[in-house]
N, C-alpha and C. Protein backbone atom coordinates (compact mmCIF):
# COMPACT_ATOMS: atom_id res chain seq x y z
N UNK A 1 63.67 -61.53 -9.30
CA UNK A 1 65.11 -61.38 -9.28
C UNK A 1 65.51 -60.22 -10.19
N UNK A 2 66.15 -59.59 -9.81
CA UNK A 2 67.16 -58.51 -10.35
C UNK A 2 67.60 -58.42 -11.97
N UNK A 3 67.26 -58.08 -12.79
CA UNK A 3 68.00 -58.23 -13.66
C UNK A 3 69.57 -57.61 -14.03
N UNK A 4 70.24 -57.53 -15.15
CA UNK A 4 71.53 -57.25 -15.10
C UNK A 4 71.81 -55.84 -15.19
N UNK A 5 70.52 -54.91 -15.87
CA UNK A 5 70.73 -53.33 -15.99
C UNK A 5 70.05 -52.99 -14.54
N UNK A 6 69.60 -53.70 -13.76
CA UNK A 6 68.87 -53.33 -12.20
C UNK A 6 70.17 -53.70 -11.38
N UNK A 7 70.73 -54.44 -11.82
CA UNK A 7 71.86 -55.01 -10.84
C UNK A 7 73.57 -53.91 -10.87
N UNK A 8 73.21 -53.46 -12.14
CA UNK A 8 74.28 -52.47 -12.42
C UNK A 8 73.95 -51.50 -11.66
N UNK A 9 72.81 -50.71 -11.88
CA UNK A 9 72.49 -49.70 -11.33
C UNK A 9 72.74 -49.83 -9.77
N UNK A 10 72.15 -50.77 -9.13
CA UNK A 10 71.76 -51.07 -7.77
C UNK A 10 73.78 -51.38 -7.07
N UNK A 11 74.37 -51.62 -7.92
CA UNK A 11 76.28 -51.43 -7.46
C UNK A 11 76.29 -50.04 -7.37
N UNK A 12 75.82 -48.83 -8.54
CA UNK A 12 76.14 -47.95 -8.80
C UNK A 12 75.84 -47.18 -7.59
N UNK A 13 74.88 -46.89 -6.92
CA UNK A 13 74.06 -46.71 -6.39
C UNK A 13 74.97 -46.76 -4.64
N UNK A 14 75.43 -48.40 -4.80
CA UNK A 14 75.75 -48.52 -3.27
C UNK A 14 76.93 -48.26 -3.34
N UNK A 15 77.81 -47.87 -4.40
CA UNK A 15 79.46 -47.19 -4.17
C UNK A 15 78.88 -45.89 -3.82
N UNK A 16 78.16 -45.00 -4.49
CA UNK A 16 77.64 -43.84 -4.04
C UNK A 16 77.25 -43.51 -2.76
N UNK A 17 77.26 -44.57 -2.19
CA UNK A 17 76.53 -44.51 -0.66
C UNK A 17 78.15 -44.73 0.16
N UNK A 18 78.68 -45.72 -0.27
CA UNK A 18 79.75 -46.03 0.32
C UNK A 18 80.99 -44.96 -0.02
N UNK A 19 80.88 -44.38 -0.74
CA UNK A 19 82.26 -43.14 -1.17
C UNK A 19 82.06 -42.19 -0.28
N UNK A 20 80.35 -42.24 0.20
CA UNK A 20 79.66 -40.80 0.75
C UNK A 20 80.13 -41.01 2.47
N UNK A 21 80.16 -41.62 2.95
CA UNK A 21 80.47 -42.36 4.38
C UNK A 21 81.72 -42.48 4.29
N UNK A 22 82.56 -42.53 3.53
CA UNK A 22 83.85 -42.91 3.62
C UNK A 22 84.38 -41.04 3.59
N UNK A 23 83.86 -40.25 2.63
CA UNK A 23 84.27 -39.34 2.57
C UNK A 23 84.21 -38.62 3.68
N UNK A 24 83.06 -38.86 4.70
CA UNK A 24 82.81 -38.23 5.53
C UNK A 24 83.30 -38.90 6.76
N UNK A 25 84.51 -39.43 6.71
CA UNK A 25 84.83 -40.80 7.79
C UNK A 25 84.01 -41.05 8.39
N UNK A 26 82.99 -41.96 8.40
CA UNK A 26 82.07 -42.19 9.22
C UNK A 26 82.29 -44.00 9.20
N UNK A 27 82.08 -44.05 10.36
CA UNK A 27 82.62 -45.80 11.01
C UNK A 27 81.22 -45.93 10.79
N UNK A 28 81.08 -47.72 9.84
CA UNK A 28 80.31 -48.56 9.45
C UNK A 28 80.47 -49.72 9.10
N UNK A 29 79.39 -50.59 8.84
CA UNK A 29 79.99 -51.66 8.44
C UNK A 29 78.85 -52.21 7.00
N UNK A 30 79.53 -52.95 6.46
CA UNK A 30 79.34 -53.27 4.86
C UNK A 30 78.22 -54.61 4.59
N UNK A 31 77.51 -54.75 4.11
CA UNK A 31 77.16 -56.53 3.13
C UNK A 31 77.41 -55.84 1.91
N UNK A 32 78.50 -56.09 1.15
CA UNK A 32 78.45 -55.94 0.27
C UNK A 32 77.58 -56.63 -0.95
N UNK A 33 77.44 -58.27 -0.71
CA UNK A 33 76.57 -59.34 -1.06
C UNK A 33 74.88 -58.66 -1.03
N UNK A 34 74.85 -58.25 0.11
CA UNK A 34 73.00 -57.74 0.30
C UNK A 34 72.98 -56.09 0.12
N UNK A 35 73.93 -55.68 -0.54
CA UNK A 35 74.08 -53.87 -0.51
C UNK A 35 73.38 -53.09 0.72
N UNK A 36 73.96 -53.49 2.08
CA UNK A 36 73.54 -52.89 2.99
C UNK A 36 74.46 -52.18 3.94
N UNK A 37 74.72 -51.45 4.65
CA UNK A 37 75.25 -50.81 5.72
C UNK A 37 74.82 -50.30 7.00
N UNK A 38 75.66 -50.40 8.24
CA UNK A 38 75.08 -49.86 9.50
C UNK A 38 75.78 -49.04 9.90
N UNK A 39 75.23 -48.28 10.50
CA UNK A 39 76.38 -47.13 10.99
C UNK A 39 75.38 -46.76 12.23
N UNK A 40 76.11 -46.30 13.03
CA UNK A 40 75.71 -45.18 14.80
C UNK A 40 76.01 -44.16 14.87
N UNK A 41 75.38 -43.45 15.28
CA UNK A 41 75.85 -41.71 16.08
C UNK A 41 75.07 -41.71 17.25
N UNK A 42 75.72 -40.85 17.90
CA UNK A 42 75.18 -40.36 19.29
C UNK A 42 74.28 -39.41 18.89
N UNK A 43 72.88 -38.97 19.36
CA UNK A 43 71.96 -37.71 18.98
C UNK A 43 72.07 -37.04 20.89
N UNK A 44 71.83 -35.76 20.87
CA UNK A 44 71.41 -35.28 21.86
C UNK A 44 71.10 -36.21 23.41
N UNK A 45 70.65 -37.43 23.20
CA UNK A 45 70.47 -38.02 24.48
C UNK A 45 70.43 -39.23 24.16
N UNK A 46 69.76 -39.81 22.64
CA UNK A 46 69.51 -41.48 23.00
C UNK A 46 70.59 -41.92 21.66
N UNK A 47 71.06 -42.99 21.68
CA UNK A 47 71.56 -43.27 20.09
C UNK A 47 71.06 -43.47 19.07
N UNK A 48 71.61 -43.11 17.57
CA UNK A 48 70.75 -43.65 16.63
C UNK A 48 71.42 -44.70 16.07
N UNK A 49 70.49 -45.71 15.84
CA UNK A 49 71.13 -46.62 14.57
C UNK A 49 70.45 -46.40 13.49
N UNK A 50 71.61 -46.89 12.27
CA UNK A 50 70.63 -46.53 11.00
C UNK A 50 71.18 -47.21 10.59
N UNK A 51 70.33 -48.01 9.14
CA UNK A 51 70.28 -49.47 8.58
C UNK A 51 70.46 -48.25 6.82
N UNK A 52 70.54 -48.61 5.83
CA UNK A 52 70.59 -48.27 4.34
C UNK A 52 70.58 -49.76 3.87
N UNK A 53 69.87 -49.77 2.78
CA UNK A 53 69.61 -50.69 2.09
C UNK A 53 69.68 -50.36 0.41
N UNK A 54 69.91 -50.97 -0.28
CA UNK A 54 69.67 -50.36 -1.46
C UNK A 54 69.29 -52.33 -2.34
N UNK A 55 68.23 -51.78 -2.47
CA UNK A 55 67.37 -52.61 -2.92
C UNK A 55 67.11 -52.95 -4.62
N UNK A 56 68.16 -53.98 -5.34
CA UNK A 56 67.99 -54.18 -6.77
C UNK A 56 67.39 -54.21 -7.65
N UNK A 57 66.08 -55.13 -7.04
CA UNK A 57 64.75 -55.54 -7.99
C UNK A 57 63.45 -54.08 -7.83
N UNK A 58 63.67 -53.80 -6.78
CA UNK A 58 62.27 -52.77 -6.73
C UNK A 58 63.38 -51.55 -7.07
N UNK A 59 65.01 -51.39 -6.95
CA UNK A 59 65.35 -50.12 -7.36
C UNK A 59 64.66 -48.96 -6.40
N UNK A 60 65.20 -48.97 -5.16
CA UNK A 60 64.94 -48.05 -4.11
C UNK A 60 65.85 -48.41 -3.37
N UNK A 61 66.41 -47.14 -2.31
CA UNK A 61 67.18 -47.05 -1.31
C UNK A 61 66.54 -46.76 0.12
N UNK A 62 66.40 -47.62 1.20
CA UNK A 62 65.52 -47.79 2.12
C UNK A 62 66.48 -47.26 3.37
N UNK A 63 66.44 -46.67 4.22
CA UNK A 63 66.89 -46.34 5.27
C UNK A 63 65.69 -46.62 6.43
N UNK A 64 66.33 -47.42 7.49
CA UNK A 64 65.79 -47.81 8.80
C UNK A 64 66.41 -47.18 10.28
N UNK A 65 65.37 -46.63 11.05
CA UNK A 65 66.39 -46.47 12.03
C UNK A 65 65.67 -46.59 13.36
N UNK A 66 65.84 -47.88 13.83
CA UNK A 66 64.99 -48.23 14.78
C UNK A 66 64.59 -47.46 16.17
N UNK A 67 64.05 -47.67 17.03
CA UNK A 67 64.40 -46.73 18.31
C UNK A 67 65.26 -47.75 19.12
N UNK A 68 65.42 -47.17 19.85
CA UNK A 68 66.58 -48.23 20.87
C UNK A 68 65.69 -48.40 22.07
N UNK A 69 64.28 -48.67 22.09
CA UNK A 69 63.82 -49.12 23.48
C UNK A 69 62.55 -49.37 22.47
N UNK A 70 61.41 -50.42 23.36
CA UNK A 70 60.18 -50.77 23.08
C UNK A 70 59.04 -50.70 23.99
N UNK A 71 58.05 -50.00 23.64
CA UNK A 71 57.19 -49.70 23.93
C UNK A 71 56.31 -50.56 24.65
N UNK A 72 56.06 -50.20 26.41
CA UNK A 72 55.59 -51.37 27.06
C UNK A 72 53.80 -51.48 26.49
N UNK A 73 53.05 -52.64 27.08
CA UNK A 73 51.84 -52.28 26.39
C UNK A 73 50.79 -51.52 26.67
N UNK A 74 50.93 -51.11 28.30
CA UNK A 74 49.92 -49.90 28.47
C UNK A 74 50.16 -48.28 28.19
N UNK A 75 50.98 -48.49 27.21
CA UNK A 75 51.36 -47.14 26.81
C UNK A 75 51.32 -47.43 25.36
N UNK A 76 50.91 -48.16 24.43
CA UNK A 76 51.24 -48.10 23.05
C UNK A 76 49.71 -47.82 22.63
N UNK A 77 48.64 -47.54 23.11
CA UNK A 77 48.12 -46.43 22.44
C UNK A 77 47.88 -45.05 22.61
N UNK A 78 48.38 -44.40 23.87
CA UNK A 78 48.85 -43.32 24.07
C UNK A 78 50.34 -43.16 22.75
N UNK A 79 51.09 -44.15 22.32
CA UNK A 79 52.14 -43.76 21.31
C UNK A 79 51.57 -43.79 20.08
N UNK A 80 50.16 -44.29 20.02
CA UNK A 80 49.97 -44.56 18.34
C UNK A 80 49.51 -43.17 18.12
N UNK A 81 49.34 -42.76 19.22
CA UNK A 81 49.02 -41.02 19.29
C UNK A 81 50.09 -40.14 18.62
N UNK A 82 50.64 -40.40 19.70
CA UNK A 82 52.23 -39.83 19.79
C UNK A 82 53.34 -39.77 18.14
N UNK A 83 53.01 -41.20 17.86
CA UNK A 83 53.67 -41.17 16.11
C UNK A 83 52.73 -40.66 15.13
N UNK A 84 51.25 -40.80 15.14
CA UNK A 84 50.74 -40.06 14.71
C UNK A 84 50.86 -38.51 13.81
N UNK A 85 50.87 -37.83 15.79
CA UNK A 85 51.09 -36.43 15.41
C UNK A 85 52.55 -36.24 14.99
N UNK A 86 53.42 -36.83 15.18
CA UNK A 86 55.06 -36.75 14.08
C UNK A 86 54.62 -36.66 13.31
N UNK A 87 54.17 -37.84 12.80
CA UNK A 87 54.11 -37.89 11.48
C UNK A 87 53.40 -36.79 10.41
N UNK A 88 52.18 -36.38 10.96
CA UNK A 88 51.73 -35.72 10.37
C UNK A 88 52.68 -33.78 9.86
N UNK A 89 53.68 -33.86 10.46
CA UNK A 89 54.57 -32.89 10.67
C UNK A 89 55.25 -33.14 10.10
N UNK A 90 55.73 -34.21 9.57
CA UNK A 90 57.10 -34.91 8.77
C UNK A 90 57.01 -34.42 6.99
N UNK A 91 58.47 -33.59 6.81
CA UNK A 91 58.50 -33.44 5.42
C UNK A 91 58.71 -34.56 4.46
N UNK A 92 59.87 -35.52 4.99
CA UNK A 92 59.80 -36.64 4.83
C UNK A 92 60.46 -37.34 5.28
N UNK A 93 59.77 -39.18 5.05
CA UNK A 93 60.15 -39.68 5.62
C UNK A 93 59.05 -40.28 6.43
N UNK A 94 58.79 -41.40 8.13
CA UNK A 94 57.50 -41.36 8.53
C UNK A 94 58.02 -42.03 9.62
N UNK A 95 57.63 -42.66 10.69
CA UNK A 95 57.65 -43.47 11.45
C UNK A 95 56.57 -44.94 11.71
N UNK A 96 57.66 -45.62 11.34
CA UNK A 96 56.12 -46.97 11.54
C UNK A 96 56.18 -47.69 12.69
N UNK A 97 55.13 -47.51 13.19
CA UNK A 97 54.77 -48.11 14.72
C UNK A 97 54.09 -49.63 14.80
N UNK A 98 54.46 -50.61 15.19
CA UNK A 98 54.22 -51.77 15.48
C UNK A 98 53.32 -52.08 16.76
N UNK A 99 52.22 -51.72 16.71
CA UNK A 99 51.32 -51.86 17.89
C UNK A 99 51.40 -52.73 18.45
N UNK A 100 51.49 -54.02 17.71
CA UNK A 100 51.81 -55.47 18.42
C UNK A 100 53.00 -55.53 19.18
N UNK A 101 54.16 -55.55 18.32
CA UNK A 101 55.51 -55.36 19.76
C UNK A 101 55.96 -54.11 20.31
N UNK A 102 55.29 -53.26 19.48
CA UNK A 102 55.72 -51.88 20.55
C UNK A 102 56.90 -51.45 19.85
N UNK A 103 57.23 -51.60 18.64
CA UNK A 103 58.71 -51.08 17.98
C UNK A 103 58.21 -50.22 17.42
N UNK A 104 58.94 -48.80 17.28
CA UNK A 104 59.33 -47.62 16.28
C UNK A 104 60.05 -47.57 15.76
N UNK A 105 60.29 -47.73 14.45
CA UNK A 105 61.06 -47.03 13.53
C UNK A 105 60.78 -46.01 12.43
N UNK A 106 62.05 -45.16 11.90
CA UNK A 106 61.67 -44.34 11.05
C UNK A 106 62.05 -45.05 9.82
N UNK A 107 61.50 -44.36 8.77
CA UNK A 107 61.72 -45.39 7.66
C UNK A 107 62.20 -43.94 7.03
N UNK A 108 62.78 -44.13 5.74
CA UNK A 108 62.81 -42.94 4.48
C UNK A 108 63.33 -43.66 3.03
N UNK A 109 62.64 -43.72 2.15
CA UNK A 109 62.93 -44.15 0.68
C UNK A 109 63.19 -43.23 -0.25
N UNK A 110 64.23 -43.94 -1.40
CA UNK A 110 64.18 -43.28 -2.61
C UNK A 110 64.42 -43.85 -3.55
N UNK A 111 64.02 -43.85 -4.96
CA UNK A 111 64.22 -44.59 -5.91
C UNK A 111 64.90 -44.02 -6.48
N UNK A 112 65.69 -45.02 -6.89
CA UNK A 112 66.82 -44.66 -8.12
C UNK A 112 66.13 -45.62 -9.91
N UNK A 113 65.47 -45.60 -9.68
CA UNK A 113 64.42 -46.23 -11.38
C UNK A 113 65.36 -45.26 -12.30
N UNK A 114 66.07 -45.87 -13.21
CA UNK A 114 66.62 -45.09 -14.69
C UNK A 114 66.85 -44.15 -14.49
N UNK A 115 67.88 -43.92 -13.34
CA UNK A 115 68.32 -42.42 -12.46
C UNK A 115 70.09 -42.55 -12.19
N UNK A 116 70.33 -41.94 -12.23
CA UNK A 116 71.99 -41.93 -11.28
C UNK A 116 71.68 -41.47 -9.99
N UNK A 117 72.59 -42.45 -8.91
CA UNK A 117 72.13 -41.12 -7.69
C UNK A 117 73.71 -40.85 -6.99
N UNK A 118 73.62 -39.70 -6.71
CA UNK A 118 74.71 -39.07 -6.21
C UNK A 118 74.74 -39.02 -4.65
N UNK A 119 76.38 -39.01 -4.22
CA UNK A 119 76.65 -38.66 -2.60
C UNK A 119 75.49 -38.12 -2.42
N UNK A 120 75.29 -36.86 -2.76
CA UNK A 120 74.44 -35.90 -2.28
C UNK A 120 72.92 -35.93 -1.72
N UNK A 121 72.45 -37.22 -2.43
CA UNK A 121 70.82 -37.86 -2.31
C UNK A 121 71.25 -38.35 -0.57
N UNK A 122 72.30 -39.52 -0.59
CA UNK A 122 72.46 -40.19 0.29
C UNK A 122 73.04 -39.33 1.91
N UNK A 123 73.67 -38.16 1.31
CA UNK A 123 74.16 -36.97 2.82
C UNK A 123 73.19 -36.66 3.01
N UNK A 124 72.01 -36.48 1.91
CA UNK A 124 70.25 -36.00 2.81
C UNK A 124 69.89 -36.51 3.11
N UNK A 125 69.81 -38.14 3.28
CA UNK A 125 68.71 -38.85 3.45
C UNK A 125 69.44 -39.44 5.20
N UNK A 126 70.62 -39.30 5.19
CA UNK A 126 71.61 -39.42 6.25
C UNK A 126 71.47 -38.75 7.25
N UNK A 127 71.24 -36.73 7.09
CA UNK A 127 71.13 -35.62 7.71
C UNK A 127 69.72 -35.55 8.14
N UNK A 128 69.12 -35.80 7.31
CA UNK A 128 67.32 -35.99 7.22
C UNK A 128 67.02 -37.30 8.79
N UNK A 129 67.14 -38.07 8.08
CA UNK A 129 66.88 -38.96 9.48
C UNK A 129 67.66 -38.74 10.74
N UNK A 130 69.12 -38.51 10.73
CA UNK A 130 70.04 -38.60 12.04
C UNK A 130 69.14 -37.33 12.80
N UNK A 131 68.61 -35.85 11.83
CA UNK A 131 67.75 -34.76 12.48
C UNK A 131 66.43 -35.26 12.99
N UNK A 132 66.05 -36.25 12.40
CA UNK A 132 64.06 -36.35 12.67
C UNK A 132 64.39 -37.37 13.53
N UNK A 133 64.99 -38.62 13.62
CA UNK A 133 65.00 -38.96 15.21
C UNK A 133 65.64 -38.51 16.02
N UNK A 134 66.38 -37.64 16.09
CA UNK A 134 67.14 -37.18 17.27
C UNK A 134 65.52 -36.10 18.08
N UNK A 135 65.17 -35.64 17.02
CA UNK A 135 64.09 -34.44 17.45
C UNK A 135 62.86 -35.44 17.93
N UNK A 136 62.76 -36.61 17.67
CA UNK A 136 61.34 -37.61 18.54
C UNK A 136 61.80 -38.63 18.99
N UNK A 137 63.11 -39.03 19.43
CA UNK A 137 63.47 -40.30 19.87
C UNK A 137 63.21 -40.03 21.62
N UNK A 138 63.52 -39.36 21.94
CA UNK A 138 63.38 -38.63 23.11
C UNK A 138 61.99 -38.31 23.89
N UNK A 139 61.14 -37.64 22.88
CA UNK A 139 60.13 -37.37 23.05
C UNK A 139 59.40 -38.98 23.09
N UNK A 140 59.64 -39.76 21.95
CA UNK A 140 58.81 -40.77 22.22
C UNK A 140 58.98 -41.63 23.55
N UNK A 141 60.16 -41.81 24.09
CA UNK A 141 60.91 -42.46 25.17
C UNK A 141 59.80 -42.00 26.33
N UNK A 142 59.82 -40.50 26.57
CA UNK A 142 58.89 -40.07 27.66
C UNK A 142 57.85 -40.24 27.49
N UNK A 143 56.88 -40.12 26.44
CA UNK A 143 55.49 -41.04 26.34
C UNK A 143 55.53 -42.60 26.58
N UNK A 144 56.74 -43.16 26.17
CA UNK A 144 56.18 -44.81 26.58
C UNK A 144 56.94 -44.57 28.22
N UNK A 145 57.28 -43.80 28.73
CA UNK A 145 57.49 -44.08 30.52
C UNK A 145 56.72 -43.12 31.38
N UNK A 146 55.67 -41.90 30.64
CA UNK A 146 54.93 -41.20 31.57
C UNK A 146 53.47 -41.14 30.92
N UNK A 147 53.16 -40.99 32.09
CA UNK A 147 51.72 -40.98 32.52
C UNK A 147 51.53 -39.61 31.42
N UNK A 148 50.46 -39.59 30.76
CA UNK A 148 50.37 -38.30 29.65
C UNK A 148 48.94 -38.27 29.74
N UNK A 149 47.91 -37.42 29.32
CA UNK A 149 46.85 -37.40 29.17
C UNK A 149 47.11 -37.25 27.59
N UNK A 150 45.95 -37.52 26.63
CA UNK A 150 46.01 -37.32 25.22
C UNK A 150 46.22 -35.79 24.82
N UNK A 151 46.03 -35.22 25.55
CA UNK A 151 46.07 -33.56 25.39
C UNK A 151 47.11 -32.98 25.31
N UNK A 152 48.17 -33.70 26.55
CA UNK A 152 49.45 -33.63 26.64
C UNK A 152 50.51 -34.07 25.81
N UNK A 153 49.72 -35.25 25.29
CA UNK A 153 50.79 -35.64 24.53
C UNK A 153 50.60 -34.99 23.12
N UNK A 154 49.68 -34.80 22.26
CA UNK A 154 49.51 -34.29 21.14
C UNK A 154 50.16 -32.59 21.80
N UNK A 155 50.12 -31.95 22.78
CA UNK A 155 50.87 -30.66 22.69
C UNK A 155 52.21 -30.79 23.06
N UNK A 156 52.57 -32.35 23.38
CA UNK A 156 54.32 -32.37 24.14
C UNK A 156 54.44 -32.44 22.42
N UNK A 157 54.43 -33.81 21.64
CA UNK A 157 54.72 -33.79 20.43
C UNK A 157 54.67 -32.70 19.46
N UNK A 158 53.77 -32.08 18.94
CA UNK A 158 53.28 -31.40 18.56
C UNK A 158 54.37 -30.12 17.99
């Protein structure tokens, strides 16, 4: 459990997140109780959702942003391919692939440990993900619905 200088921080932390979304009118919605928020945008073709978390006891800010479709099963190791080579391209940030149900998401962390964190952490980590899935949400979509050879897909991704 949280203590009371983790618990300060971890408010501090999620007004910073929440001033930053507000400043930027961006429609969301709140736990204020679990310091979490959701928010949507449209990307280029598929939607994104994105989850923020800001986490008391470990003192990190977690962003989730699932894909909006799941990966049938004769295609999820042609995708473990496929997230793979993202990943290995990724400045930061990663995608974690669930072989068992076929879910993608991107993940991205940051700690705030005996730190202040400003709008500014949270507009990158916002800009950062809404850019890196918009640029493989798409791409991954057409690997879990076409026929790819491994060749293809490490040069479609790629």
């Amino acid at each position: 459990m949280a203590d009371e200088k983790q618990l300060k921080q971890a408010k501090a932390a999620y007004k910073s997140l929440c001033d930053m979304l507000d400043e930027r009118e961006l429609i969301y919605t709140k736990n204020e109780e679990e310091f979490r928020i959701e928010c949507g945008m449209q990307g280029d073709d598929l939607p994104i959702e994105i989850r923020i978390a800001v986490d008391p006891e470990r003192q990190l800010v977690i962003l989730l942003s699932s894909m909006p479709f799941t990966v049938a099963e004769n295609r999820r190791t042609a995708m473990a391919i496929a997230v793979s080579c993202a990943n290995n391209g990724l400045v930061d940030g990663n995608f974690d692939y669930d072989y068992l149900s076929g879910g993608i998401a991107f993940r991205m962390t940051s700690s705030f440990m005996e730190s202040l964190v400003g709008k500014e952490m949270f507009e990158y980590m916002l800009a950062c993900a809404a850019y890196t899935v918009d640029a493989y949400n798409d791409k991954f979509f057409a690997v879990s619905k076409q026929e790819m050879t491994l060749e293809e897909i490490v040069a479609y991704i790629g």
